[in-house]
PDB file of N, CA and C in Angstrom:
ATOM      1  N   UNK A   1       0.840  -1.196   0.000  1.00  0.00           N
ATOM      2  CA  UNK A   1       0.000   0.000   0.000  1.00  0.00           C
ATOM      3  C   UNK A   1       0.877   1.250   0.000  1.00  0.00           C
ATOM      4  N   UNK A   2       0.319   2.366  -0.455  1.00  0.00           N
ATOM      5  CA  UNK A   2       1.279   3.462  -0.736  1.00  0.00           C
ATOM      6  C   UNK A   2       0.737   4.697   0.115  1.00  0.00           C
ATOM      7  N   UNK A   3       1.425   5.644   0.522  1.00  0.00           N
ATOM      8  CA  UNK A   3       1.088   6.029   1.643  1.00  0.00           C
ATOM      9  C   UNK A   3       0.783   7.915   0.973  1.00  0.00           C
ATOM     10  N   UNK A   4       0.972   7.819  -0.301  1.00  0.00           N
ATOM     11  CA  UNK A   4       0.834   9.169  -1.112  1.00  0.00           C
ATOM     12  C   UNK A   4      -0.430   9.988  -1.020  1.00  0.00           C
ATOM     13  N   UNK A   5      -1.278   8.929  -0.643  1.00  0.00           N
ATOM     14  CA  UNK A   5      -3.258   9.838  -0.107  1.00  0.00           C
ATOM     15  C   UNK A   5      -2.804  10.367   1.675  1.00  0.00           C
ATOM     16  N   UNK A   6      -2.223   9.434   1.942  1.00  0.00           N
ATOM     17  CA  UNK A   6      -2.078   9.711   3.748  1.00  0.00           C
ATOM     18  C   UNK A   6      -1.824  10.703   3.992  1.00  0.00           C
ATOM     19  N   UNK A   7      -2.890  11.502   4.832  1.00  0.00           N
ATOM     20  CA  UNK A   7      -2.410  12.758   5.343  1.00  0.00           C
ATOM     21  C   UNK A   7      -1.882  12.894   6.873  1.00  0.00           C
ATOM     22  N   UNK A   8      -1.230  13.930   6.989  1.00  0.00           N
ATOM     23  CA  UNK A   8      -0.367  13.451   8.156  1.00  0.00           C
ATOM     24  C   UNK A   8      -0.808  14.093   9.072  1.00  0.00           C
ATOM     25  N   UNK A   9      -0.594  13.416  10.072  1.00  0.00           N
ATOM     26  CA  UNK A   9      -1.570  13.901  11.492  1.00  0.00           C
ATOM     27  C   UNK A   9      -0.782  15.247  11.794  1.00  0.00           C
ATOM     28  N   UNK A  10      -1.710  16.229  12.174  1.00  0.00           N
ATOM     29  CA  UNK A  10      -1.822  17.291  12.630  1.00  0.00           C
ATOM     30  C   UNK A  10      -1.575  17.633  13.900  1.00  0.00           C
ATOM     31  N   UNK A  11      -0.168  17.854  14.922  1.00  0.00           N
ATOM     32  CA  UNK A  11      -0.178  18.096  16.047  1.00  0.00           C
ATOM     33  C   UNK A  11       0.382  19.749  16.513  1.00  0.00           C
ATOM     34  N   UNK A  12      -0.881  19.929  17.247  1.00  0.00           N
ATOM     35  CA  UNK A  12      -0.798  21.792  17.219  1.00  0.00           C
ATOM     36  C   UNK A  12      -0.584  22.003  18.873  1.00  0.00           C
ATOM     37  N   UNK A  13       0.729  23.057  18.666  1.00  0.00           N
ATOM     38  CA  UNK A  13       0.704  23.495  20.404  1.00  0.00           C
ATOM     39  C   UNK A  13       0.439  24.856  19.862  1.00  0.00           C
ATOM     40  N   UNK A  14       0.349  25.361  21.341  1.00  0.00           N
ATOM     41  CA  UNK A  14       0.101  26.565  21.785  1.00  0.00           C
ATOM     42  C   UNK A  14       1.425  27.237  21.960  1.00  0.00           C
ATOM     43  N   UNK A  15       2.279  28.165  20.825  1.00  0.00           N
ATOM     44  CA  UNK A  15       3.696  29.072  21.825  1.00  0.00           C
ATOM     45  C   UNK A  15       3.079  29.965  22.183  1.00  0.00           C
ATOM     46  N   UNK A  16       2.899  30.454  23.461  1.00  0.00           N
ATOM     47  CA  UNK A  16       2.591  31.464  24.060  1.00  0.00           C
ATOM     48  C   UNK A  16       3.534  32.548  23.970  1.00  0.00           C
ATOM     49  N   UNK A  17       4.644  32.166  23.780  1.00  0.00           N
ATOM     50  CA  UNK A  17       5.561  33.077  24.077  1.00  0.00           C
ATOM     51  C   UNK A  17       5.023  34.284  22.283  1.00  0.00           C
ATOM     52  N   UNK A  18       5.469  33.323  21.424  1.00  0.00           N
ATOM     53  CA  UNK A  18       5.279  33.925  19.826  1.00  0.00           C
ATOM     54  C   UNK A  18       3.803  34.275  20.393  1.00  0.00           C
ATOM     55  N   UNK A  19       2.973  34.038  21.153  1.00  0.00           N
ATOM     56  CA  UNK A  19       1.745  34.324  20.350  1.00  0.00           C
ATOM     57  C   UNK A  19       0.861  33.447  19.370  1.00  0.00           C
ATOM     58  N   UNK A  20       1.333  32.286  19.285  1.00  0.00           N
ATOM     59  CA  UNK A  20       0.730  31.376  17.836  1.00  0.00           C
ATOM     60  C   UNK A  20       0.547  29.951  18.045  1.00  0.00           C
ATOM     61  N   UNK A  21      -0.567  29.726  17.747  1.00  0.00           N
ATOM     62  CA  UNK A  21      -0.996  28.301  17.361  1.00  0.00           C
ATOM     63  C   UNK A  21       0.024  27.383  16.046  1.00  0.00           C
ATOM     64  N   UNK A  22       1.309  26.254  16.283  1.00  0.00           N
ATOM     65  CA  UNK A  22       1.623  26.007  15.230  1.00  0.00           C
ATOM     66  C   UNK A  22       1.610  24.649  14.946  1.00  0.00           C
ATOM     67  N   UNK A  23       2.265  23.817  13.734  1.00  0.00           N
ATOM     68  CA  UNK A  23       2.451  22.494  13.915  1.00  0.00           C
ATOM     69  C   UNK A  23       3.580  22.351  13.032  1.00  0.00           C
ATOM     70  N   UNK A  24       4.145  21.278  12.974  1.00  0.00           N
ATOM     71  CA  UNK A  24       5.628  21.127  12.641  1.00  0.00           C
ATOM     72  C   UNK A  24       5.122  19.474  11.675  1.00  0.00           C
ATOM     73  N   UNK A  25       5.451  19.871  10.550  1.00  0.00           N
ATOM     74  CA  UNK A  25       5.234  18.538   9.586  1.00  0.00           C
ATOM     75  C   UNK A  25       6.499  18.552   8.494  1.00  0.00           C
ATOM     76  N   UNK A  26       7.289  17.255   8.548  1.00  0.00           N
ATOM     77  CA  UNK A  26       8.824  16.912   7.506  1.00  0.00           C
ATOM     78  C   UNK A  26       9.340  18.243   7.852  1.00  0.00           C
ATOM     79  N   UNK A  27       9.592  18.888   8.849  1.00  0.00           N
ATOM     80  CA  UNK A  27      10.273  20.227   8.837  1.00  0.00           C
ATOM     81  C   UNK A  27       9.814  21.431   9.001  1.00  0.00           C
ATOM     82  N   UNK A  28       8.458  21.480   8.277  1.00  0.00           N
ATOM     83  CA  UNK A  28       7.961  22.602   8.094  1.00  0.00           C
ATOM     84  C   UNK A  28       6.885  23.065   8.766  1.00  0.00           C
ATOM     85  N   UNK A  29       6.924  24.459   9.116  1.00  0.00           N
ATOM     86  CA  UNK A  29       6.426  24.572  10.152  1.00  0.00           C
ATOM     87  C   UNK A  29       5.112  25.701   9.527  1.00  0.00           C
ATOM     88  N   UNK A  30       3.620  25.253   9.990  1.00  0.00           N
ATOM     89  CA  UNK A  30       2.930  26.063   9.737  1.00  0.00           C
ATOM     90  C   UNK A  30       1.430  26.619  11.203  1.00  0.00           C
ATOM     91  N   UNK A  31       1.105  27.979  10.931  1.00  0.00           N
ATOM     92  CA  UNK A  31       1.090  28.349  12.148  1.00  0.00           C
ATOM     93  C   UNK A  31       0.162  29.415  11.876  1.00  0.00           C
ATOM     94  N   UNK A  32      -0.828  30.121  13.339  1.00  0.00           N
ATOM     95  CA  UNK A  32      -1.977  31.170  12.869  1.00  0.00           C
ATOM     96  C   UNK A  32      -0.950  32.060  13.893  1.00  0.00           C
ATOM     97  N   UNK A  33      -1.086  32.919  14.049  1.00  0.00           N
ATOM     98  CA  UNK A  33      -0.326  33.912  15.190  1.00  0.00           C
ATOM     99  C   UNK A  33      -2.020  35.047  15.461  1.00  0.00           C
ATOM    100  N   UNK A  34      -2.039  35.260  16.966  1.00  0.00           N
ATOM    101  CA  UNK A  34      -2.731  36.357  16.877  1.00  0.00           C
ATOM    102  C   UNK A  34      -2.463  37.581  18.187  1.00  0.00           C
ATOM    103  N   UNK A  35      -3.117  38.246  17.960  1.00  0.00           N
ATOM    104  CA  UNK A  35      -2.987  39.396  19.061  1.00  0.00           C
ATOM    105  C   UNK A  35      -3.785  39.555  19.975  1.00  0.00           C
ATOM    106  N   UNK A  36      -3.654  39.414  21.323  1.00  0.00           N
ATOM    107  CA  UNK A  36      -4.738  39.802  22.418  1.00  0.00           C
ATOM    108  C   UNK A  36      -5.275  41.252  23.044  1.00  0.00           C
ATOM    109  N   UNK A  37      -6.475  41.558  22.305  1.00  0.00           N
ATOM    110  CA  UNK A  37      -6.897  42.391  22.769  1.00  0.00           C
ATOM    111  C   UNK A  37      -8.501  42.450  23.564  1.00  0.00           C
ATOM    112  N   UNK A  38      -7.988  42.938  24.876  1.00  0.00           N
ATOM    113  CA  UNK A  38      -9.446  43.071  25.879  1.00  0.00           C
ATOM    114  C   UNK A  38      -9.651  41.758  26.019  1.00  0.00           C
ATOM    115  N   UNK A  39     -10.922  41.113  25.531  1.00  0.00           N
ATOM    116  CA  UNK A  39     -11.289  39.937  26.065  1.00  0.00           C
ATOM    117  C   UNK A  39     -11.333  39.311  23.912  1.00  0.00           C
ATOM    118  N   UNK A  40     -10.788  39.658  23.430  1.00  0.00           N
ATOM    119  CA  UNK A  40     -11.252  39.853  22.170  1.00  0.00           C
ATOM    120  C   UNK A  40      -9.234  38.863  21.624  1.00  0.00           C
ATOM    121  N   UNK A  41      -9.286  37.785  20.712  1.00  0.00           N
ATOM    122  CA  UNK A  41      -8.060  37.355  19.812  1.00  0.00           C
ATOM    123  C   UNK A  41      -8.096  37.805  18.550  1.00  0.00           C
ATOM    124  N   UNK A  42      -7.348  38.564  18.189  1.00  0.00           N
ATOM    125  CA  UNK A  42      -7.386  38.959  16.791  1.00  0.00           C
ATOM    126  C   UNK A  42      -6.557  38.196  15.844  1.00  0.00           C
ATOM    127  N   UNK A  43      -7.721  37.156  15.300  1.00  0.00           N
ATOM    128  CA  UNK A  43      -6.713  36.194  14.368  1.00  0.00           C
ATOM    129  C   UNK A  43      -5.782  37.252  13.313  1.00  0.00           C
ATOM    130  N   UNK A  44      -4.585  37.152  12.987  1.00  0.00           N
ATOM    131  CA  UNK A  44      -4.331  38.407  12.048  1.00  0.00           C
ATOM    132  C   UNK A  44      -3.282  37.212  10.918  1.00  0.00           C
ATOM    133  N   UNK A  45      -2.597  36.199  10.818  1.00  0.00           N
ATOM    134  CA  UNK A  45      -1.850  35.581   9.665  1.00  0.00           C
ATOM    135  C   UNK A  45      -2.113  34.364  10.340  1.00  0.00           C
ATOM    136  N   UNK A  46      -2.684  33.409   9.184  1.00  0.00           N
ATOM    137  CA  UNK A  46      -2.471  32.209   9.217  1.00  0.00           C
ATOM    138  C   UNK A  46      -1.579  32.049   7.790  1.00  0.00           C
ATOM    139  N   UNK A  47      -0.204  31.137   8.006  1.00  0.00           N
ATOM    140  CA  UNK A  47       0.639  30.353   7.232  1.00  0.00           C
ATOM    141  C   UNK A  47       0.898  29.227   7.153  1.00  0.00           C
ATOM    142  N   UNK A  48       1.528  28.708   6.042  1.00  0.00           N
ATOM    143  CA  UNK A  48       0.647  27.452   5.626  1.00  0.00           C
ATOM    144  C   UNK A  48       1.516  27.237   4.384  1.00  0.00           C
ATOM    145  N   UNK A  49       3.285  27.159   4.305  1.00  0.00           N
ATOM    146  CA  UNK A  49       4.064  26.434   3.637  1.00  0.00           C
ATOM    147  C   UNK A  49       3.473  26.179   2.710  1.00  0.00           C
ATOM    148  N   UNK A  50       4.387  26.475   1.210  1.00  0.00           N
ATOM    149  CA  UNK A  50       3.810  25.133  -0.185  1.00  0.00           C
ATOM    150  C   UNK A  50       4.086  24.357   0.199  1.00  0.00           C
ATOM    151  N   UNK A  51       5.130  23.117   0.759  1.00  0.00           N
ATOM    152  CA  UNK A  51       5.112  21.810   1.206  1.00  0.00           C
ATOM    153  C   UNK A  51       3.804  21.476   1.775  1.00  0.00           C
ATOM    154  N   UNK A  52       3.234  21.688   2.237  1.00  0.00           N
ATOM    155  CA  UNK A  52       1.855  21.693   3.446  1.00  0.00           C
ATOM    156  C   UNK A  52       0.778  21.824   2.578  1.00  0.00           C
ATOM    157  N   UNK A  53       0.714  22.730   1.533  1.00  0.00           N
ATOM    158  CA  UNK A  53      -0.637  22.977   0.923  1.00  0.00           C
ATOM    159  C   UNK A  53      -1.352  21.508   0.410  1.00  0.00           C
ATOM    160  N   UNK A  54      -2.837  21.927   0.374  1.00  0.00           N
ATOM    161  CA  UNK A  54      -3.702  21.046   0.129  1.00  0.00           C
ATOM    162  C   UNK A  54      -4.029  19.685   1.389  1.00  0.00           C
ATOM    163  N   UNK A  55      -3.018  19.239   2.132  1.00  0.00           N
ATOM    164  CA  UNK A  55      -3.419  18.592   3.391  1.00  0.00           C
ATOM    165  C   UNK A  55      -4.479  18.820   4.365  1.00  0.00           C
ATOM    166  N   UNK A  56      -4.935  20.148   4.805  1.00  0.00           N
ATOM    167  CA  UNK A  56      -5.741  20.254   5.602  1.00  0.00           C
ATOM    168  C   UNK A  56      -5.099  21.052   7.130  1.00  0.00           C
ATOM    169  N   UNK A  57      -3.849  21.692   6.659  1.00  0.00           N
ATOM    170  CA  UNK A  57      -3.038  22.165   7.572  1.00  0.00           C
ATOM    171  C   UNK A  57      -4.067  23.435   8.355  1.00  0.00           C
ATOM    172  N   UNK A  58      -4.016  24.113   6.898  1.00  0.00           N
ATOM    173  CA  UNK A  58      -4.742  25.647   7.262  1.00  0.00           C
ATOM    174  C   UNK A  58      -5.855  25.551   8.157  1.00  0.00           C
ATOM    175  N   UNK A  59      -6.770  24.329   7.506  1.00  0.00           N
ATOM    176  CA  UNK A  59      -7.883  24.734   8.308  1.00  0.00           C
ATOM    177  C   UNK A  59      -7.841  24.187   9.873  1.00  0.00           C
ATOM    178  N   UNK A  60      -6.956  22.748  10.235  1.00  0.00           N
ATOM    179  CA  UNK A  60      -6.620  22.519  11.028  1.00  0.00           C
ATOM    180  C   UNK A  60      -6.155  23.553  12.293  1.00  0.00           C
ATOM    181  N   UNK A  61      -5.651  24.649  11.669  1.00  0.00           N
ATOM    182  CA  UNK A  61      -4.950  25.660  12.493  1.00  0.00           C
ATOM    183  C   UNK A  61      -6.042  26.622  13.221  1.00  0.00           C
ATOM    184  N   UNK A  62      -6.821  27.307  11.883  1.00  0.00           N
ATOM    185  CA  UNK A  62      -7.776  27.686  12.533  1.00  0.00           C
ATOM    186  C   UNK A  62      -8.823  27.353  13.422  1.00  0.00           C
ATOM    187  N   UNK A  63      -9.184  25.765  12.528  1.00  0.00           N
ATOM    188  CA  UNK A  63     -10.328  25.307  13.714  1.00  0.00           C
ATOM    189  C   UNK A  63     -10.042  25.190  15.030  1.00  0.00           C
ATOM    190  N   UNK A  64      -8.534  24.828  15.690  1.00  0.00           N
ATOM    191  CA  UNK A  64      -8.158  24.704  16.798  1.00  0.00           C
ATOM    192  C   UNK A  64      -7.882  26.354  17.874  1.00  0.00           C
ATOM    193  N   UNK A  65      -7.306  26.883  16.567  1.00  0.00           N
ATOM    194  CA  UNK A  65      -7.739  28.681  17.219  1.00  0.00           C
ATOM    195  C   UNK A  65      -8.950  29.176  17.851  1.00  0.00           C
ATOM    196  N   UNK A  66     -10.179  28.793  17.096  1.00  0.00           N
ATOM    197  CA  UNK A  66     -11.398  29.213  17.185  1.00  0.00           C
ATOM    198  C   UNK A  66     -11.749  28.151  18.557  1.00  0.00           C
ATOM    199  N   UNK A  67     -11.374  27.132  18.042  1.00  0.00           N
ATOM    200  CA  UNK A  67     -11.910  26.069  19.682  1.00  0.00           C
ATOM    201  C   UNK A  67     -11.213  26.859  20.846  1.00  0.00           C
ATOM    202  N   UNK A  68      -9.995  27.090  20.576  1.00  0.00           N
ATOM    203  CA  UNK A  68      -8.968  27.771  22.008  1.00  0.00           C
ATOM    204  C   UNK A  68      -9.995  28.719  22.320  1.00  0.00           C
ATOM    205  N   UNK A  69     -10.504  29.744  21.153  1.00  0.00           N
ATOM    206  CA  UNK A  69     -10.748  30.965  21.509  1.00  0.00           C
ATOM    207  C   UNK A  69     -12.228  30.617  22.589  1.00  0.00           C
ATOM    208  N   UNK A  70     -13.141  29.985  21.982  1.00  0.00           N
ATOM    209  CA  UNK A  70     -14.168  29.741  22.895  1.00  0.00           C
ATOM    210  C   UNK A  70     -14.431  29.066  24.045  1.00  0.00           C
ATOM    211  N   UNK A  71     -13.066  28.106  24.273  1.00  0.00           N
ATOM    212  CA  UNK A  71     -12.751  27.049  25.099  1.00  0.00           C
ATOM    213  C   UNK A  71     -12.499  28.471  26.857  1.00  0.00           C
ATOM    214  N   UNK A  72     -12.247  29.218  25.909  1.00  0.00           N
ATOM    215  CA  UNK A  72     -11.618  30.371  27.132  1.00  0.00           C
ATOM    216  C   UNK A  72     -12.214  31.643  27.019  1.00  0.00           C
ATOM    217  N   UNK A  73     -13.752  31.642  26.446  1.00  0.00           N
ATOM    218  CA  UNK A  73     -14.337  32.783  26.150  1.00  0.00           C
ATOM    219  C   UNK A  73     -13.727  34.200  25.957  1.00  0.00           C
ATOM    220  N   UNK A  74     -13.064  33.902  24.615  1.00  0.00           N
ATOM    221  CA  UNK A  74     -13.022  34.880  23.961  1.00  0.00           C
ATOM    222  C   UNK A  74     -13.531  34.480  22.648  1.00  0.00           C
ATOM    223  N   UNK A  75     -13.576  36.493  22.339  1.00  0.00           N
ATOM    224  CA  UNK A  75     -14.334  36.573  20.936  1.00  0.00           C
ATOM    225  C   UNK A  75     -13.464  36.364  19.788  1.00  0.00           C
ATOM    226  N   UNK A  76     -13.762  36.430  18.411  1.00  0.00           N
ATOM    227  CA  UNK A  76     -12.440  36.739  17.567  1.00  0.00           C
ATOM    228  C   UNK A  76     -13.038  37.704  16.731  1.00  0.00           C
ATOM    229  N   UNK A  77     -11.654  38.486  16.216  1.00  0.00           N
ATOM    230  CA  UNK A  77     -11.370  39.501  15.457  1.00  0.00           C
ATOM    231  C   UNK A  77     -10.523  38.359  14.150  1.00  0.00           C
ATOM    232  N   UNK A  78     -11.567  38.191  13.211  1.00  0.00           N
ATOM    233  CA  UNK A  78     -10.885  37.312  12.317  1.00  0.00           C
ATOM    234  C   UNK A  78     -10.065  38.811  11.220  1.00  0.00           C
ATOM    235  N   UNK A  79      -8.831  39.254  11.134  1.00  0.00           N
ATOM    236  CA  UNK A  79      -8.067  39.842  10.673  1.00  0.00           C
ATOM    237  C   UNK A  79      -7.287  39.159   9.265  1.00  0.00           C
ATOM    238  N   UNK A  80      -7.525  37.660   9.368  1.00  0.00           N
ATOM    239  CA  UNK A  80      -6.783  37.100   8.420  1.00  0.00           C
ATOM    240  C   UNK A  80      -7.969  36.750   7.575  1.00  0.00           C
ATOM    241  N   UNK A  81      -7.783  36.655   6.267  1.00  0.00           N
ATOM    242  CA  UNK A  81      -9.241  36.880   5.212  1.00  0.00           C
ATOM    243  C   UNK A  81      -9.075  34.883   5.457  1.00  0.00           C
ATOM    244  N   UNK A  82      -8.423  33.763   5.678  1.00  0.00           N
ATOM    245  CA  UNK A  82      -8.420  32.715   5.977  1.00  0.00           C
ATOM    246  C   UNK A  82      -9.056  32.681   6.850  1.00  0.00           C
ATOM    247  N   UNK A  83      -9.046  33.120   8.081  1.00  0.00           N
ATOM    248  CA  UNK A  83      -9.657  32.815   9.042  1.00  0.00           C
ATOM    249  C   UNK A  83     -11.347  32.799   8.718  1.00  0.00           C
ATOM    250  N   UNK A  84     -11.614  34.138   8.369  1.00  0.00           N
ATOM    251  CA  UNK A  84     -13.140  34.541   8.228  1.00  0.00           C
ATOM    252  C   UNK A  84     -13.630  33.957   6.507  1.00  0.00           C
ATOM    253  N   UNK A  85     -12.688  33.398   5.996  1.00  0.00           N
ATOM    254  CA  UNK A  85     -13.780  32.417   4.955  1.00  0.00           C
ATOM    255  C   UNK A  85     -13.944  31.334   6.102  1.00  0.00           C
ATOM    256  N   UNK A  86     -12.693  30.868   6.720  1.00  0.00           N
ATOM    257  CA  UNK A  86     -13.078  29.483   7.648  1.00  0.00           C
ATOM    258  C   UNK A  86     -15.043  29.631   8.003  1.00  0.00           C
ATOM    259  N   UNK A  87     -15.027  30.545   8.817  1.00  0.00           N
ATOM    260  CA  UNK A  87     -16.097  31.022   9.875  1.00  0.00           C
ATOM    261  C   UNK A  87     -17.450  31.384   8.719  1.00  0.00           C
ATOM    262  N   UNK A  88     -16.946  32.053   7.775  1.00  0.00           N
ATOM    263  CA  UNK A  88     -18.422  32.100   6.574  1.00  0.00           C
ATOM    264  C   UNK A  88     -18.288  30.499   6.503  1.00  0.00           C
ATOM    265  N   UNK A  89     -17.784  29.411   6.194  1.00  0.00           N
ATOM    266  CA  UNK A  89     -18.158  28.097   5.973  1.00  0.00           C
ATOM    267  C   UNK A  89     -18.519  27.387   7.253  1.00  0.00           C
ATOM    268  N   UNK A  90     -18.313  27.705   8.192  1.00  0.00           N
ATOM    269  CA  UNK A  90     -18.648  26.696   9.624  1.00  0.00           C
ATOM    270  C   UNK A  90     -18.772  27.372  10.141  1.00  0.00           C
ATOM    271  N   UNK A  91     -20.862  27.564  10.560  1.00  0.00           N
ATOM    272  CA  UNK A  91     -21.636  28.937  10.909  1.00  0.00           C
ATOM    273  C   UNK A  91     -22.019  28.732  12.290  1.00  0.00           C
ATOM    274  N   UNK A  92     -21.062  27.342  12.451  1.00  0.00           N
ATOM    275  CA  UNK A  92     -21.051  27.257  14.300  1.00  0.00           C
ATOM    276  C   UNK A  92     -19.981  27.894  15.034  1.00  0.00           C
ATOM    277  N   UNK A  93     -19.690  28.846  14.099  1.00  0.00           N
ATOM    278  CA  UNK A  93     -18.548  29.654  14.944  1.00  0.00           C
ATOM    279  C   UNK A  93     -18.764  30.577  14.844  1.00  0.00           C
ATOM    280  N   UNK A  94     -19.909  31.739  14.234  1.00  0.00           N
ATOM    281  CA  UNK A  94     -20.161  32.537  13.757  1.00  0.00           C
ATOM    282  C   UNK A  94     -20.294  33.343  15.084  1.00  0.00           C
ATOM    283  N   UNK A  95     -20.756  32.728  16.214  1.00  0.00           N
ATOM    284  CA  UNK A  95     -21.067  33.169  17.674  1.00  0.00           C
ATOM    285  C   UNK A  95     -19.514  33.572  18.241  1.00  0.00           C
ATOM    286  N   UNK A  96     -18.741  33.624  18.016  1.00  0.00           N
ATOM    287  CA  UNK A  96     -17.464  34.124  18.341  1.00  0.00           C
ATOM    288  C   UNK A  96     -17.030  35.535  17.728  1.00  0.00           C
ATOM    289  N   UNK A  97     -17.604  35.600  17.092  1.00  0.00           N
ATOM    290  CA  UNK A  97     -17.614  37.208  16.121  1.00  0.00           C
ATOM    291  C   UNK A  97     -17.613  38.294  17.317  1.00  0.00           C
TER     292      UNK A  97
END
């Protein structure tokens, strides 16, 4: 069996220090960064390597942003135009606005 469909598991920490949600795949490292303001995260760059594209990195990043963000009631300031197509497509997050 060939392992060329397999997508590779997605493991995301939290650097607090940077500020950013990232994950580390063959090297490469892709990641949302945001800014804390008031009670409010302002998603502002999600990145997302050509090595990485098409896997499911990006959205991986965000969806786990948006879970952090509500997991700890805050709102988001989606700043990154990624983020807020995420949120126009999955209108169960729309309540974080």
């Amino acid at each position: 069996m060939s392992n060329e469909n397999k997508k590779p598991e997605i493991k995301i920490v939290h650097n607090e220090t940077a500020k950013r949600f990232e994950t580390s795949i063959d090297g490469h490292i892709g990641y949302i960064s945001y800014q804390e303001r008031d009670d409010k995260l302002v998603y502002d760059h999600t990145i997302v390597p050509q090595e990485l594209g098409g896997h499911g990195v990006g959205s991986a990043l965000v969806k786990h942003a948006l879970n952090y963000a509500r997991e700890n009631n805050k709102k988001v300031v989606p700043q990154c135009s990624f983020v807020a197509a995420y949120i126009d497509k999955h209108p169960d997050y729309q309540d974080l606005l």
